[in-house]
Protein backbone atom coordinates (compact mmCIF):
# COMPACT_ATOMS: atom_id res chain seq x y z
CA UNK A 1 20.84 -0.13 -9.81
CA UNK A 2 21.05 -3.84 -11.10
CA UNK A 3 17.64 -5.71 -11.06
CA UNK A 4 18.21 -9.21 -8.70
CA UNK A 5 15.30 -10.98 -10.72
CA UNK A 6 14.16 -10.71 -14.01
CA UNK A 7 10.62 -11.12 -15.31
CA UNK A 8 11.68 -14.42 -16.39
CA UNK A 9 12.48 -15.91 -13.18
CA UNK A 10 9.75 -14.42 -10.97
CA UNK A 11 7.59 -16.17 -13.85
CA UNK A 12 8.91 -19.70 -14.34
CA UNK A 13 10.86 -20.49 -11.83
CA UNK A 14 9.30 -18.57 -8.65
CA UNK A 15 6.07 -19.30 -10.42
CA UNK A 16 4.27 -15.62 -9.94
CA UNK A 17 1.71 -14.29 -11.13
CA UNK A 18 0.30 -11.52 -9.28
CA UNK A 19 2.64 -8.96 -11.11
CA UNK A 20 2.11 -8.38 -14.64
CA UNK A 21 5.03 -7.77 -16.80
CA UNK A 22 4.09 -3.89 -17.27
CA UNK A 23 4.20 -3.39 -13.67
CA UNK A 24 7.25 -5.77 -12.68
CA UNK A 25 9.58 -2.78 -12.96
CA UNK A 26 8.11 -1.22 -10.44
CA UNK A 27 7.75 -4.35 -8.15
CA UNK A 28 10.96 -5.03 -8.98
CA UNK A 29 12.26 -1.69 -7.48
CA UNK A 30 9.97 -1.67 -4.44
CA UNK A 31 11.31 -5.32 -3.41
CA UNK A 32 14.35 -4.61 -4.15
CA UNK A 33 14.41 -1.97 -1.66
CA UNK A 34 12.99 -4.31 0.99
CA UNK A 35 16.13 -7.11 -0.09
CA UNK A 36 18.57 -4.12 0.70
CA UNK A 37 16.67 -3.13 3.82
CA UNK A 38 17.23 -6.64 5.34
CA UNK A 39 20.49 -7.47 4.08
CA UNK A 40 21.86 -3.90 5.16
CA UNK A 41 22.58 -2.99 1.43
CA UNK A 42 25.14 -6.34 1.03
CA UNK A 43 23.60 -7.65 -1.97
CA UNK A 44 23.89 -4.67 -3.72
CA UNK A 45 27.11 -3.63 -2.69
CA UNK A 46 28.31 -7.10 -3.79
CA UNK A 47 26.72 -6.46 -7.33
CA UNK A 48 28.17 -3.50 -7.50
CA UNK A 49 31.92 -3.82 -6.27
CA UNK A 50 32.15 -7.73 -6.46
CA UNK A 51 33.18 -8.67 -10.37
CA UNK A 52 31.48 -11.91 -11.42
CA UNK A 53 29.04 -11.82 -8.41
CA UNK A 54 25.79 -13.55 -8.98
CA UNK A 55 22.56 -13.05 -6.86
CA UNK A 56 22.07 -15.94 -4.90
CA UNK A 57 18.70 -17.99 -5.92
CA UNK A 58 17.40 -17.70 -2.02
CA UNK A 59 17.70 -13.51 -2.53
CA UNK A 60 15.94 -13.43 -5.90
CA UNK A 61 12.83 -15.96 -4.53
CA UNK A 62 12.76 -13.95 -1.39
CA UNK A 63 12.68 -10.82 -3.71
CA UNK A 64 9.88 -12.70 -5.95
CA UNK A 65 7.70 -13.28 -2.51
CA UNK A 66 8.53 -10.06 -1.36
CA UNK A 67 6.55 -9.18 -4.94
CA UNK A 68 3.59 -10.96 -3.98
CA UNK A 69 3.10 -9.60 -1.01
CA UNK A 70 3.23 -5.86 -2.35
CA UNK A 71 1.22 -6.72 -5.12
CA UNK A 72 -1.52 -8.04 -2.63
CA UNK A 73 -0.98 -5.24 -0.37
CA UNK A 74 -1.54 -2.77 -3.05
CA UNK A 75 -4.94 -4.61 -4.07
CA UNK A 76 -6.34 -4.30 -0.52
CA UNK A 77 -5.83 -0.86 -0.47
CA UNK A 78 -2.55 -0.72 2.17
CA UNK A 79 -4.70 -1.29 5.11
CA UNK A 80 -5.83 -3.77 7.62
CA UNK A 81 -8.75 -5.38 7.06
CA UNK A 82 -9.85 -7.26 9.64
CA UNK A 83 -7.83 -7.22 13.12
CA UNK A 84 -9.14 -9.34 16.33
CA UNK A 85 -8.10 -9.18 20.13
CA UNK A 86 -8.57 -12.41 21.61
CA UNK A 87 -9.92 -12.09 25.37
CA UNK A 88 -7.60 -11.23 28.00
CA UNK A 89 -7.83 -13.72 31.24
C-alpha cells in the first residue's frame, strides 16, 4: 500500500510532533487504516487505479491528526481516564 503522508509533511507542514520518525511507519499504517475506514477505501482505490492521482492535502492533514490522536491514545494506555455523568433532572 502507498503511504498518503510522508514523514516530511506530518513534520513541517502539519507541524507534528508526537510521532517520532522510528515509529511514523507504524502511525502511518494505523491512520491510514482509519482514512480508508471513513472514505470507504476511495483514497486508496484512487491511488491505486487512478494514474497521476495525488492525495488531496485535507486527507493527508486529517491522516497527520488522525496520528496524534493514536499516538496520545497509545500514551494513556487505550483507556478512559476520567468519565463524568452529569445529574439527571
Amino acid at each position: 500500500m502507498q503511504a498518503y503522508v510522508d514523514y516530511d509533511f506530518y513534520r513541517n507542514e502539519f507541524g507534528g510532533s508526537s510521532v517520532t520518525e522510528e515509529r511514523f511507519k507504524e502511525y502511518e499504517r494505523r491512520s491510514r487504516m482509519v482514512i480508508d475506514k471513513y472514505t470507504f477505501n476511495r483514497v486508496r482505490i484512487a491511488t491505486q487505479d487512478v494514474p497521476g492521482f495525488v492525495v488531496p492535502e485535507e486527507i493527508k492533514i486529517a491522516q497527520c491528526a488522525v496520528m496524534d490522536e493514536l499516538m496520545t491514545n497509545d500514551l494513556q494506555g487505550g483507556a478512559i481516564s476520567y468519565e463524568s455523568v452529569s445529574k439527571h433532572a
